[in-house]
C-alpha atoms as a PDB file:
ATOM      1  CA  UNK A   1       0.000   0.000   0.000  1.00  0.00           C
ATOM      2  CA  UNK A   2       1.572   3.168  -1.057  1.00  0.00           C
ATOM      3  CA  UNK A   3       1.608   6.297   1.298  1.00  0.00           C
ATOM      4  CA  UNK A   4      -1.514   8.025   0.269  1.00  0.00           C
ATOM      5  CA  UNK A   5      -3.767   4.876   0.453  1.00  0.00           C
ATOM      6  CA  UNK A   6      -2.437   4.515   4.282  1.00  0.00           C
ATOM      7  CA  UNK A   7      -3.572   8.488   4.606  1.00  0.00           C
ATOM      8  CA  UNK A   8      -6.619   7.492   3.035  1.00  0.00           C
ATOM      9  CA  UNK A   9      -7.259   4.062   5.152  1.00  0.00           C
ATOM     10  CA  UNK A  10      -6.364   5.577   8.723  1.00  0.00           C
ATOM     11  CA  UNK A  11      -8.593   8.894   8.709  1.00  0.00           C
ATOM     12  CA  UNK A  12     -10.815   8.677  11.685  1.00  0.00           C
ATOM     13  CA  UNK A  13     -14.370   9.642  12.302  1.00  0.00           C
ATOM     14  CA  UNK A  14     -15.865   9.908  16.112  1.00  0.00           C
ATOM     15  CA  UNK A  15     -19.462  11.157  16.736  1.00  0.00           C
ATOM     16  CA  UNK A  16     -20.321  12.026  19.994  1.00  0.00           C
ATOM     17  CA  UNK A  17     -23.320  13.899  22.024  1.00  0.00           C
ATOM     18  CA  UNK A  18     -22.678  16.489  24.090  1.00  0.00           C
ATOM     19  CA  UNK A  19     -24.256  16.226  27.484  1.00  0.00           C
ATOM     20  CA  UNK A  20     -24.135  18.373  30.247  1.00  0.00           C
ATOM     21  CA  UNK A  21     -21.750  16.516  31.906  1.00  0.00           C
ATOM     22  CA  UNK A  22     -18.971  17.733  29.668  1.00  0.00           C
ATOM     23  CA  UNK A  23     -19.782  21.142  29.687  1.00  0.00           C
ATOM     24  CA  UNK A  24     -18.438  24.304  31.743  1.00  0.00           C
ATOM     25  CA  UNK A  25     -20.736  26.972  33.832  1.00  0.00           C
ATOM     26  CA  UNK A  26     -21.745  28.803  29.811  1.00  0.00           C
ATOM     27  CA  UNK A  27     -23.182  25.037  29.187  1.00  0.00           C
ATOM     28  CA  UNK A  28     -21.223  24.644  26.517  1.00  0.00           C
ATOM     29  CA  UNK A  29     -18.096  21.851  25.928  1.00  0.00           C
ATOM     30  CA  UNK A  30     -15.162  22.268  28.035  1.00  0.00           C
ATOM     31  CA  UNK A  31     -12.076  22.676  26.482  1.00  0.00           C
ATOM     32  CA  UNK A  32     -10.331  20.534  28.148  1.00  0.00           C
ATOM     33  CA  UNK A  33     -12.612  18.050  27.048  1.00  0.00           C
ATOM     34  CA  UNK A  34     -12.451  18.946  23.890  1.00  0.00           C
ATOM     35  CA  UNK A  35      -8.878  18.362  23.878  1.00  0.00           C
ATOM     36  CA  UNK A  36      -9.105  15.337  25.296  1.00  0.00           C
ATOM     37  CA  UNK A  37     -11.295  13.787  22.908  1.00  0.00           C
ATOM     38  CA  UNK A  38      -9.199  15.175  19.740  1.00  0.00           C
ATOM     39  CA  UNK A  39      -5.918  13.719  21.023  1.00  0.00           C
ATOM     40  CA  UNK A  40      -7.534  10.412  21.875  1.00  0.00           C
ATOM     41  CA  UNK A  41      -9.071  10.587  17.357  1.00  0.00           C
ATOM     42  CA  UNK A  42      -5.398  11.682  16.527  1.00  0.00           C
ATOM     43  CA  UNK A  43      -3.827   8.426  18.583  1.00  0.00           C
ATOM     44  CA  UNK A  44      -6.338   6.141  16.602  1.00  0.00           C
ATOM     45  CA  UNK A  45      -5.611   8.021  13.480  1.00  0.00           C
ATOM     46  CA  UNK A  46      -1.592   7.703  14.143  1.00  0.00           C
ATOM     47  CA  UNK A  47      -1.754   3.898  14.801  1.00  0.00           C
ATOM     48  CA  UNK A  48      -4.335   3.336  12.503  1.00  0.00           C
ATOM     49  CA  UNK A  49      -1.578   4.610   9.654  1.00  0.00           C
ATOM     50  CA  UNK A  50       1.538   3.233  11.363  1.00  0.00           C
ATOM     51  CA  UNK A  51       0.273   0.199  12.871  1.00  0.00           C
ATOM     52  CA  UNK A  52       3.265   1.078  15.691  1.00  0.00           C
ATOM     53  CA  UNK A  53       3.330   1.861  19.483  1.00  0.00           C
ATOM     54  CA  UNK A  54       2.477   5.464  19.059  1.00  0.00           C
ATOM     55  CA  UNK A  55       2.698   8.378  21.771  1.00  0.00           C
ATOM     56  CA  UNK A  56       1.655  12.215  21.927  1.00  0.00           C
ATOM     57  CA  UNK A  57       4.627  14.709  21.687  1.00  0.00           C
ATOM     58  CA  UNK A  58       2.912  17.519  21.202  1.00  0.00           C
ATOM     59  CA  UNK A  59      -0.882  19.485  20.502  1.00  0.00           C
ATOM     60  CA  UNK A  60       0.878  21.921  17.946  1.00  0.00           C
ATOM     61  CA  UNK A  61      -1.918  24.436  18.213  1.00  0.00           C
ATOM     62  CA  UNK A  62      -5.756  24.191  18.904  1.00  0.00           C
ATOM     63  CA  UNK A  63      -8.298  27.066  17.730  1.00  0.00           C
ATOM     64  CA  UNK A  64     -11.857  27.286  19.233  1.00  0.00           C
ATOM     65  CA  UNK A  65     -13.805  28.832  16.189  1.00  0.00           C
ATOM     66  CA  UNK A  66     -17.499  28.293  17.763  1.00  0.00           C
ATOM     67  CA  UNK A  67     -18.824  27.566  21.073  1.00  0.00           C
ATOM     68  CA  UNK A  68     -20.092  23.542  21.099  1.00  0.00           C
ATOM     69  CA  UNK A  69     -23.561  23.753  23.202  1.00  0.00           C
ATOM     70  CA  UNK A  70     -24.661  21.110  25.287  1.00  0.00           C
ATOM     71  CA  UNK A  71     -27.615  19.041  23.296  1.00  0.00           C
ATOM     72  CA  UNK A  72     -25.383  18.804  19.967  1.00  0.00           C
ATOM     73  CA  UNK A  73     -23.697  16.242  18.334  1.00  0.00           C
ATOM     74  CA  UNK A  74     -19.856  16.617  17.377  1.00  0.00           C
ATOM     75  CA  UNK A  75     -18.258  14.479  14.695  1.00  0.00           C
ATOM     76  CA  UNK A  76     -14.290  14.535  14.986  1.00  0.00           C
ATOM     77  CA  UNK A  77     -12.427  13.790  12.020  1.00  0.00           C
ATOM     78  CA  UNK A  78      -8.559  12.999  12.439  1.00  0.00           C
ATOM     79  CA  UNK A  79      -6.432  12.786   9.440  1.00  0.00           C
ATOM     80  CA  UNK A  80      -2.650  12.457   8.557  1.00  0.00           C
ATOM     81  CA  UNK A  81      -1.592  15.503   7.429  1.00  0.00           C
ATOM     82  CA  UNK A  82       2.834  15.006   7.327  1.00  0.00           C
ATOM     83  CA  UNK A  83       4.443  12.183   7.634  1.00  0.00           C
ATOM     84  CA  UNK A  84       8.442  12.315   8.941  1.00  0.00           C
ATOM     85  CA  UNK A  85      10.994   9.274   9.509  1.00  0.00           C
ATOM     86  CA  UNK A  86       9.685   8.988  13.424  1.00  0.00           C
ATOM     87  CA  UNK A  87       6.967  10.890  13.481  1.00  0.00           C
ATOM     88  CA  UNK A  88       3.837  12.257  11.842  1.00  0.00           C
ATOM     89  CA  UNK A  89       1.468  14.961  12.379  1.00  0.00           C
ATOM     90  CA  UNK A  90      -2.563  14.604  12.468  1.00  0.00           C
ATOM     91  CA  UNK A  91      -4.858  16.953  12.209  1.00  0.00           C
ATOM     92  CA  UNK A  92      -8.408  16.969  14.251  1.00  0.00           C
ATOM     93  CA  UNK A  93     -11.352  18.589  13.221  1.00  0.00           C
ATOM     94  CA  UNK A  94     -14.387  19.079  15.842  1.00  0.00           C
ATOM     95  CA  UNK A  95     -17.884  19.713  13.778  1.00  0.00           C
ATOM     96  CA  UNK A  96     -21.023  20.694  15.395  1.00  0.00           C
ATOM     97  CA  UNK A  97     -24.193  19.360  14.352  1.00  0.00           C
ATOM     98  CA  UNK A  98     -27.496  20.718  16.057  1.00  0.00           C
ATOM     99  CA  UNK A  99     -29.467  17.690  16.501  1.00  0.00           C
ATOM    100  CA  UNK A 100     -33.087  18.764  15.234  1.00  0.00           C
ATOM    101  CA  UNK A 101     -32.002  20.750  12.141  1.00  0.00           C
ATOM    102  CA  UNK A 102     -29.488  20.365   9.336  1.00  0.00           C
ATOM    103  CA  UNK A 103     -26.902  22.608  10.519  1.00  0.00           C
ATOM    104  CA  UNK A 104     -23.393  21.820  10.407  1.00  0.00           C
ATOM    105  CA  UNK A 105     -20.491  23.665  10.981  1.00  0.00           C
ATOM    106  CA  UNK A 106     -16.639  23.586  11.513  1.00  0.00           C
ATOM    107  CA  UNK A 107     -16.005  24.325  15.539  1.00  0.00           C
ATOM    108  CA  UNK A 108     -12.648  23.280  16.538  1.00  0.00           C
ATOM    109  CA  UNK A 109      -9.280  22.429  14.714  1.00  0.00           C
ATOM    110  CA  UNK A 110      -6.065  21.096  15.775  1.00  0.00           C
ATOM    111  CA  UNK A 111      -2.670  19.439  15.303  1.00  0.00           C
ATOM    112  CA  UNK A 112      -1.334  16.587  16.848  1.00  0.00           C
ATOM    113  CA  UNK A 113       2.562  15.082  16.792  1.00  0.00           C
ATOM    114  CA  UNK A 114       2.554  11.530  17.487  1.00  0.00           C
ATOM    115  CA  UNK A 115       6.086   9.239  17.265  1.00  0.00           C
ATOM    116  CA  UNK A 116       6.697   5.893  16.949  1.00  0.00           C
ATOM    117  CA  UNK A 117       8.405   3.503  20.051  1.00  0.00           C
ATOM    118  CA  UNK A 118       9.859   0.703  20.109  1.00  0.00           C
ATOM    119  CA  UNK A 119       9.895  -1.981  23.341  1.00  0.00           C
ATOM    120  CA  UNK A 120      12.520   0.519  25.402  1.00  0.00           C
ATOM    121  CA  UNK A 121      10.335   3.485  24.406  1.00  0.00           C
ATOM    122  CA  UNK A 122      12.904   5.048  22.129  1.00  0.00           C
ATOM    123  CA  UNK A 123      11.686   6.785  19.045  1.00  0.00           C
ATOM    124  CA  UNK A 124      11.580   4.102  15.822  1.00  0.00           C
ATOM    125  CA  UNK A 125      11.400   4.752  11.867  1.00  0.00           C
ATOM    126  CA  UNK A 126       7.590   4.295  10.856  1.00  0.00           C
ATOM    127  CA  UNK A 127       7.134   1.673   8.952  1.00  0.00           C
ATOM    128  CA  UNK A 128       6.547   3.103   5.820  1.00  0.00           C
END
């Protein structure tokens, strides 16, 4: 499989509802949360292409467009967006659906630096 079928085969979709559980005191998802949720898509995404003991090295940058409300939907959709000799980077997108309408928008969108480990933890070529 060459390296844009394995782009292709590992993006990840995650739909969630958002219940008040997860929100802050404006009833709308926490950030944290939020974060939370993305780097857990961008982990599946990053071992879903490399098929390899994967770990978080850094959240590159995060930006809140919209507020997420409590009683939506989300849908996050990880993809591989750069792929290095140990590492890669993913990209998370949080989209906000309301859940008695049509509407859809983009909410939340992030970066994600995963690298590969072997059995002693030390970084590892992917296995491209």
């Amino acid at each position: 499989m060459n390296l844009e079928e394995r782009i292709k085969n590992s993006k990840t979709s995650l739909f969630k509802a958002v219940f008040p559980n997860t929100t802050n005191h404006y009833d709308t998802l926490f950030g944290g949360t939020a974060m939370q949720m993305m780097d857990e898509v961008a982990f599946i995404t990053a071992t879903r292409f490399s098929r390899q003991c994967m770990v978080t090295v850094s959240s590159d940058r995060i930006d809140f467009h919209k507020p997420i409300a409590s009683g939506t939907f989300i849908e996050l959709k990880g993809t591989v967006t750069k792929v290095g000799r140990t590492s890669l980077k993913v990209q998370v997108e949080i989209y906000v659906e309301q859940m008695y309408s049509q509407n859809r928008e983009k909410a939340v969108k992030g970066e994600f630096t995963f690298v590969a480990l072997d059995e002693n933890k030390k970084p590892v070529p992917l296995a491209i």
